[in-house]
PDB file of N, CA and C in Angstrom:
ATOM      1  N   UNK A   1     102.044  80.642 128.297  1.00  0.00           N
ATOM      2  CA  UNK A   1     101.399  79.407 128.662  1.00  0.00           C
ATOM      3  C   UNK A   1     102.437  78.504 129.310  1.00  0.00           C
ATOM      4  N   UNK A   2     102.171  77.405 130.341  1.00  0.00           N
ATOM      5  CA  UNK A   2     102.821  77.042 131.419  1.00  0.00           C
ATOM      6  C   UNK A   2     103.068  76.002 130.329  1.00  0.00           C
ATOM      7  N   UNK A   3     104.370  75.198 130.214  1.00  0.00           N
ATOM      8  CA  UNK A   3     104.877  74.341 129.426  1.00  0.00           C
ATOM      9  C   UNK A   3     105.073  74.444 127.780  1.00  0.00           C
ATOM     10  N   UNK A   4     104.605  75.787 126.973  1.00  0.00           N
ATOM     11  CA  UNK A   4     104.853  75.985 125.773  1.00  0.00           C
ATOM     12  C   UNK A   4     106.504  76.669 125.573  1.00  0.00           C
ATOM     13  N   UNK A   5     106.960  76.359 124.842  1.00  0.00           N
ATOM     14  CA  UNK A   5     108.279  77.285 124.604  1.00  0.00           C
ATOM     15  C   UNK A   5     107.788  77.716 123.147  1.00  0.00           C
ATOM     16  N   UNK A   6     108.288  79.479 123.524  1.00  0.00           N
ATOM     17  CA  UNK A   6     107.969  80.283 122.415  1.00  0.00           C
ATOM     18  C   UNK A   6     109.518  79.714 121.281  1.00  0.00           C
ATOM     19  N   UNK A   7     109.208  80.113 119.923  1.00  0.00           N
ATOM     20  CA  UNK A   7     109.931  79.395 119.039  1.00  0.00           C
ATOM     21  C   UNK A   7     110.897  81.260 119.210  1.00  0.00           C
ATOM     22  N   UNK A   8     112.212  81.020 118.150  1.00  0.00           N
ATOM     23  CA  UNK A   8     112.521  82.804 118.176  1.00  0.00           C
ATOM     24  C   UNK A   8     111.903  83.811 117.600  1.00  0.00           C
ATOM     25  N   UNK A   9     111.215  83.619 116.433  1.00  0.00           N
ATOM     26  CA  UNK A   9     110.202  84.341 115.601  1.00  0.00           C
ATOM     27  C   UNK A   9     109.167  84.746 116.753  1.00  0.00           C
ATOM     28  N   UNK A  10     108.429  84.041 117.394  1.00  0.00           N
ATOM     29  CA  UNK A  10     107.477  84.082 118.447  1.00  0.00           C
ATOM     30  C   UNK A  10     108.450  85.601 119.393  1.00  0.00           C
ATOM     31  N   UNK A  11     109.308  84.849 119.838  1.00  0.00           N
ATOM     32  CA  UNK A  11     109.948  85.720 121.273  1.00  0.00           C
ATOM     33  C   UNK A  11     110.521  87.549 120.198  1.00  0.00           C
ATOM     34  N   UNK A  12     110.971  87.313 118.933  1.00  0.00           N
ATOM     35  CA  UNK A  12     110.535  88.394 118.298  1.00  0.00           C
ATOM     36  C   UNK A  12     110.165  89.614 118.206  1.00  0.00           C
ATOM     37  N   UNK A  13     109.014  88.879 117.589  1.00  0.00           N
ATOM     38  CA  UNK A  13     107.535  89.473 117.398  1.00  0.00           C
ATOM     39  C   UNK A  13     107.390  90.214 118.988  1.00  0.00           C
ATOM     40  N   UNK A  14     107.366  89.547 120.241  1.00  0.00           N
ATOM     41  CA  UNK A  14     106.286  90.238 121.241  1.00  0.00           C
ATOM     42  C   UNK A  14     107.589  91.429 122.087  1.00  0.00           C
ATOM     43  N   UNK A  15     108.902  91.248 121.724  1.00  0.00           N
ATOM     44  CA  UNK A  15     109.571  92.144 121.978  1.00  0.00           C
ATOM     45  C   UNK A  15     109.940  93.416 120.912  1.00  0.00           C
ATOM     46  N   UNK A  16     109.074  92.957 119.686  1.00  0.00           N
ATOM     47  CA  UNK A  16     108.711  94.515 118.774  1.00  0.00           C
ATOM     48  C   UNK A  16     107.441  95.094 119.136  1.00  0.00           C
ATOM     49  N   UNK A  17     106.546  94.369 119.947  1.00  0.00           N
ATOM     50  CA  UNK A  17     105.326  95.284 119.992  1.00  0.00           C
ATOM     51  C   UNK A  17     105.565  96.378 121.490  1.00  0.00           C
ATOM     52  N   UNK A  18     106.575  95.675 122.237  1.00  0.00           N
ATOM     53  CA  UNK A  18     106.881  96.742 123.113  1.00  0.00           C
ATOM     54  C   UNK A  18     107.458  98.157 122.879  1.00  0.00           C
ATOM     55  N   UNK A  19     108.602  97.945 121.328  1.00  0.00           N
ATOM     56  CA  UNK A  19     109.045  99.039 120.901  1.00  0.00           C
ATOM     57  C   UNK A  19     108.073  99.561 120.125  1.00  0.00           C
ATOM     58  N   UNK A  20     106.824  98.749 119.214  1.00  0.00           N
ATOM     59  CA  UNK A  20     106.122  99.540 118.357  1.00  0.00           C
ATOM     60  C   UNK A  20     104.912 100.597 119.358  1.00  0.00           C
ATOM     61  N   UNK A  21     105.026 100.361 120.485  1.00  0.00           N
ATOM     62  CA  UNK A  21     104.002 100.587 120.925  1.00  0.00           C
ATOM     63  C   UNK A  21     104.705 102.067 121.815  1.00  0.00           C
ATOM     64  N   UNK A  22     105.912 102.147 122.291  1.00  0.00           N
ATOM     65  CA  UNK A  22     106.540 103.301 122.650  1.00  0.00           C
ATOM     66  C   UNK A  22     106.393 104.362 121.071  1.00  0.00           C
ATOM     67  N   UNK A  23     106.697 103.801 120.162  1.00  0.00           N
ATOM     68  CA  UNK A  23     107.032 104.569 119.037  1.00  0.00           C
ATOM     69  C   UNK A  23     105.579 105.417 118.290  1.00  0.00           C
ATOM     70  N   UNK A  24     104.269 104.716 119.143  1.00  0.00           N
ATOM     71  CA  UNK A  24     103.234 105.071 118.768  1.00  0.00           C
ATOM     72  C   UNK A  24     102.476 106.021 119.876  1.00  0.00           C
ATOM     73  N   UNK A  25     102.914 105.899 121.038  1.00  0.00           N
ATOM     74  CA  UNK A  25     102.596 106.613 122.562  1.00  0.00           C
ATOM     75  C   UNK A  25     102.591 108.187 121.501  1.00  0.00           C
ATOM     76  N   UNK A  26     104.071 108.644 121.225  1.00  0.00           N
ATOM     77  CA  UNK A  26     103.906 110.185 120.985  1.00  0.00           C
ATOM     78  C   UNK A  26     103.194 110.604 120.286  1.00  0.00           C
ATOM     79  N   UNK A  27     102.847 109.277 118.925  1.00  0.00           N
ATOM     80  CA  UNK A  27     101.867 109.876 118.022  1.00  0.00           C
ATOM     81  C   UNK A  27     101.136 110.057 118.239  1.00  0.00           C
ATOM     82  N   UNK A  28      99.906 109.081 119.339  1.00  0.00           N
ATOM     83  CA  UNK A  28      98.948 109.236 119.929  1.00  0.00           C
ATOM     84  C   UNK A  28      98.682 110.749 121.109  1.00  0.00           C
ATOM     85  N   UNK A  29      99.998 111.191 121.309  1.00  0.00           N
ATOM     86  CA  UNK A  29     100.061 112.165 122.140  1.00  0.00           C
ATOM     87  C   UNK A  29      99.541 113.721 120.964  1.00  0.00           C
ATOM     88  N   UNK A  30     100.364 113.135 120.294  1.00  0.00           N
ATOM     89  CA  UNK A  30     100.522 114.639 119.103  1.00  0.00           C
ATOM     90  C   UNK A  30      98.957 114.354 118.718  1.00  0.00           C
ATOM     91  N   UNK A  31      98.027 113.315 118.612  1.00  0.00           N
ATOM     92  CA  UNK A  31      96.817 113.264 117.843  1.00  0.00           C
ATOM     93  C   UNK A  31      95.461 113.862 118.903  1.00  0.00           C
ATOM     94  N   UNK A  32      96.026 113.788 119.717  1.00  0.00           N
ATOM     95  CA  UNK A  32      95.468 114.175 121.044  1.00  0.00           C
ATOM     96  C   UNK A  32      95.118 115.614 121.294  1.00  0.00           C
ATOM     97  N   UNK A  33      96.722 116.014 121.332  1.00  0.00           N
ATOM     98  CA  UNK A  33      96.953 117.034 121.037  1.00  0.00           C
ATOM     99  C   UNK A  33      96.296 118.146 120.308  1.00  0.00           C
ATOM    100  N   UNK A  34      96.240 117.881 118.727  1.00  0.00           N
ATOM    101  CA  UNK A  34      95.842 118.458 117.625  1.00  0.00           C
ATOM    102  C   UNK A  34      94.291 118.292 118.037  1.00  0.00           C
ATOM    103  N   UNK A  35      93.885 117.195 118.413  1.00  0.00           N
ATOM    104  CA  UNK A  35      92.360 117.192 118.764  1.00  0.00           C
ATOM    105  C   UNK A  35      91.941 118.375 119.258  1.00  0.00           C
ATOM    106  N   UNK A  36      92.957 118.469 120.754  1.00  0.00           N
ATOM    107  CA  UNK A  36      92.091 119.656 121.546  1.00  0.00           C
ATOM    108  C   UNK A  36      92.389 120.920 121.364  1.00  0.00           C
ATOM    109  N   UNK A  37      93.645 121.100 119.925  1.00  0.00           N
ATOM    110  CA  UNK A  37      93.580 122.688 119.480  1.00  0.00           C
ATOM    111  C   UNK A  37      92.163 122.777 118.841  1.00  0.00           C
ATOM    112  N   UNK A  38      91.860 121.810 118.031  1.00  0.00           N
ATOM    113  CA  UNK A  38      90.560 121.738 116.888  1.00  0.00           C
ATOM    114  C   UNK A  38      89.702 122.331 117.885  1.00  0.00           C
ATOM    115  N   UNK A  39      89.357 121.649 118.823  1.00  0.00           N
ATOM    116  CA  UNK A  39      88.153 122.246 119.757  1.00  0.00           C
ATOM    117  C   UNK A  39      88.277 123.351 120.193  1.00  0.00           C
ATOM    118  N   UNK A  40      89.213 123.646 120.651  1.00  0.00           N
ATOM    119  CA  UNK A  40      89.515 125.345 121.211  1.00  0.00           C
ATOM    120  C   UNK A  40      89.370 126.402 120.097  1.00  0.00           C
ATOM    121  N   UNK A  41      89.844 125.754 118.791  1.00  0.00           N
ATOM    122  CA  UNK A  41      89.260 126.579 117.432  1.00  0.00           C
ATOM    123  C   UNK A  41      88.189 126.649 117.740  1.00  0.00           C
ATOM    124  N   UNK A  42      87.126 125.314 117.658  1.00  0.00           N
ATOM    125  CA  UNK A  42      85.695 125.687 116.936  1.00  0.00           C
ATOM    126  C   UNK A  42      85.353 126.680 118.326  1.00  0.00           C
ATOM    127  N   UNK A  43      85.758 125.904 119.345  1.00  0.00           N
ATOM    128  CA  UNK A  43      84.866 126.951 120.416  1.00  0.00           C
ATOM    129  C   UNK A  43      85.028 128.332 120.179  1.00  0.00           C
ATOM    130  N   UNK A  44      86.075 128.920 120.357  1.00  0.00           N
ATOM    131  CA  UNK A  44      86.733 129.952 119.843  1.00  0.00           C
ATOM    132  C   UNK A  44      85.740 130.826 118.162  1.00  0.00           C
ATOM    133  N   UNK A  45      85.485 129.991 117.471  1.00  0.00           N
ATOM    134  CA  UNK A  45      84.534 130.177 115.996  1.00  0.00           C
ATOM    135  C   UNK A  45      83.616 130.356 116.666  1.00  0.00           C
ATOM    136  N   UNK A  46      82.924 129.757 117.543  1.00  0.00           N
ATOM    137  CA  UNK A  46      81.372 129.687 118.051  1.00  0.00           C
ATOM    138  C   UNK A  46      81.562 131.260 119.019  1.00  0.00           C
ATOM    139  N   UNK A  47      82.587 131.218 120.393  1.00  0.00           N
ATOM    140  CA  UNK A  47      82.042 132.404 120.474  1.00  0.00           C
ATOM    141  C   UNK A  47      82.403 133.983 119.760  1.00  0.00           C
ATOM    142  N   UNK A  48      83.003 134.058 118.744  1.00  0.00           N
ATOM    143  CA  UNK A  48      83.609 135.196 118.029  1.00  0.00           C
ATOM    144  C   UNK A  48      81.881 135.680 117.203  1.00  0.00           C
ATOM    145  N   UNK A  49      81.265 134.305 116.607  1.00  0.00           N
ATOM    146  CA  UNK A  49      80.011 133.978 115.488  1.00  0.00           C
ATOM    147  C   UNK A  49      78.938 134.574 116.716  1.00  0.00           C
ATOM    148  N   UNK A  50      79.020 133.729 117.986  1.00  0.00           N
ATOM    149  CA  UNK A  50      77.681 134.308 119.191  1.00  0.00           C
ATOM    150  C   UNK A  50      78.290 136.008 119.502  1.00  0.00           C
ATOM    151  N   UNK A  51      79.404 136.472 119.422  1.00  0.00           N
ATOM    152  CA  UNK A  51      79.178 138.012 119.922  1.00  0.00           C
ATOM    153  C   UNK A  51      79.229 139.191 118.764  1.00  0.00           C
ATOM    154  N   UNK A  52      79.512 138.649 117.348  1.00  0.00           N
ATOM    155  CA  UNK A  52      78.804 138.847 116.153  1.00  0.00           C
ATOM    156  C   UNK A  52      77.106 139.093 115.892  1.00  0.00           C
ATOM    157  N   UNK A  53      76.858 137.933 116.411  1.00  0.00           N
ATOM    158  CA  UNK A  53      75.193 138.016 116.428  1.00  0.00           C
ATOM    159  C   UNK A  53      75.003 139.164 117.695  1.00  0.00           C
ATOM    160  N   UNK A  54      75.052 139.247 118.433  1.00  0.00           N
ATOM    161  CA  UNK A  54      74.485 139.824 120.045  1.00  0.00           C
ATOM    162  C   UNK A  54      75.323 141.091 119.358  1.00  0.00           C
ATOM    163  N   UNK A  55      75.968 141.618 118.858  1.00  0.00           N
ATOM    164  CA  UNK A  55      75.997 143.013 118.255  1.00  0.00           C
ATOM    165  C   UNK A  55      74.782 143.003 117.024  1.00  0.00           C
ATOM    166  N   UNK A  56      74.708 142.276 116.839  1.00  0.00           N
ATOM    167  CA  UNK A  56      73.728 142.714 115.166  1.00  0.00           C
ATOM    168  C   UNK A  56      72.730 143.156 116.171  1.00  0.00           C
ATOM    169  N   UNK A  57      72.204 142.170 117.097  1.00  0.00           N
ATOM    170  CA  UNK A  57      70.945 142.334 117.908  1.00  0.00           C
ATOM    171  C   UNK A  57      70.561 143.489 118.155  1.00  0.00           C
ATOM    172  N   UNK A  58      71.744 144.192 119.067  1.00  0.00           N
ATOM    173  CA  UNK A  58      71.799 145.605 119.832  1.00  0.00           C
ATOM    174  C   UNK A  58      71.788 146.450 118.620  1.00  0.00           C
ATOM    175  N   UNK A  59      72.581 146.204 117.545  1.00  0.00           N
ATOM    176  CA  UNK A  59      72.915 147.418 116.948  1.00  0.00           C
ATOM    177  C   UNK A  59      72.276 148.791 117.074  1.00  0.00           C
ATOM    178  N   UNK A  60      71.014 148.627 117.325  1.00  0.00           N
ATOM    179  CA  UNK A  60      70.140 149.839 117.442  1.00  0.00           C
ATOM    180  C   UNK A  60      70.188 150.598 118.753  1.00  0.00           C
ATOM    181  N   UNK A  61      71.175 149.711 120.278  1.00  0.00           N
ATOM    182  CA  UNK A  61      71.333 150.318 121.042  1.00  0.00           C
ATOM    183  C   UNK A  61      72.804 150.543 121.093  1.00  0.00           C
ATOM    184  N   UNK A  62      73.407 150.781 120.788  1.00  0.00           N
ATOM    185  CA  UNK A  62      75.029 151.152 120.532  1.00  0.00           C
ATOM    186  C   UNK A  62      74.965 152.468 119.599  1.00  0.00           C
ATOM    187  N   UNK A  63      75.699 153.308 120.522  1.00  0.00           N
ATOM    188  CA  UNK A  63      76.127 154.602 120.129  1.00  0.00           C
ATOM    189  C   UNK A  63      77.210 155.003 120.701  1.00  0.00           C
ATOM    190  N   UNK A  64      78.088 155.828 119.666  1.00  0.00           N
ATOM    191  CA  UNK A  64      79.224 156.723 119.995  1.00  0.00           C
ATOM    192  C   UNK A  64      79.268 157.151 120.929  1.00  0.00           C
ATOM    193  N   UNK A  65      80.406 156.885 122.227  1.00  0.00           N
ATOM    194  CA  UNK A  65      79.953 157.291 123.505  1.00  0.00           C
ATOM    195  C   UNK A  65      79.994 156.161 124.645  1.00  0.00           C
ATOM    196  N   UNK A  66      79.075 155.758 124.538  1.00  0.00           N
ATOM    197  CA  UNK A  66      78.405 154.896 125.341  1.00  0.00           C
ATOM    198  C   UNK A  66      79.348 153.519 125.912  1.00  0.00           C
ATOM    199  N   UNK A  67      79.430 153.421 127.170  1.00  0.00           N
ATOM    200  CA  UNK A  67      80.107 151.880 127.205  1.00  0.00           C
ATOM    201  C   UNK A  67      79.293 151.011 127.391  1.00  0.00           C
ATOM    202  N   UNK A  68      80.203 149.998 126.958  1.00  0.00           N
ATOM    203  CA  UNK A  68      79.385 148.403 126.416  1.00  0.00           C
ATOM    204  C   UNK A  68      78.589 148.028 128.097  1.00  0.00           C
ATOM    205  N   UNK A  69      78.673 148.492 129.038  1.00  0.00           N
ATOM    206  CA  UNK A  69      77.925 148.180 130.240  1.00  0.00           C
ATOM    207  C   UNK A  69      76.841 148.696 130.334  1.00  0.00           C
ATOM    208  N   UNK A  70      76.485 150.325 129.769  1.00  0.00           N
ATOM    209  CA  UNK A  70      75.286 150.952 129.376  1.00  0.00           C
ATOM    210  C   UNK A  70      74.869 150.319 128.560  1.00  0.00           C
ATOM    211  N   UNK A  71      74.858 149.259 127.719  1.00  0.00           N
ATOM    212  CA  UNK A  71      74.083 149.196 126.570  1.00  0.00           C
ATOM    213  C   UNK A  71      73.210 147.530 127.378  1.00  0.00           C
ATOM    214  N   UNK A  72      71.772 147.722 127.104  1.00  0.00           N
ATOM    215  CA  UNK A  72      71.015 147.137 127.677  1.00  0.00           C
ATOM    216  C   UNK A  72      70.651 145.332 127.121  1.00  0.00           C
ATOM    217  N   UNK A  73      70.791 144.472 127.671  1.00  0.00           N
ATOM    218  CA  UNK A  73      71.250 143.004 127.243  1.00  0.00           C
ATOM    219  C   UNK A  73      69.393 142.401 127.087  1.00  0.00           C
TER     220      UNK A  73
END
């Protein structure tokens, strides 16, 4: 503000939120991070669970032999 003088406590304070806020960047990076392993898990769970099912389906067309391109979808 044009004519206020910050007191030293004031001037401080707003030169720790510059360091608190570097010191929080990586955490936010690492949380980020961990987010989008989580998702690549579940996706990863979802399709292992969908080609689980789509064998139960076929099971009756799968035989010894046969490649997975012969077998009818």
């Amino acid at each position: 503000m044009a004519g206020v003088e910050m007191t030293g406590s004031e001037k401080n304070v707003s030169g720790n939120s510059s360091r608190i806020s570097e010191r929080v960047s990586p955490i936010l990076r690492i949380c980020s991070h961990l987010t989008c392993l989580t998702e690549k898990r579940m996706a990863a769970q979802k399709a292992e669970a969908d080609f689980f099912l789509l064998l139960k389906e076929h099971q009756n067309d799968i035989r010894e032999g046969v490649l997975w391109k012969e077998v009818p979808f």
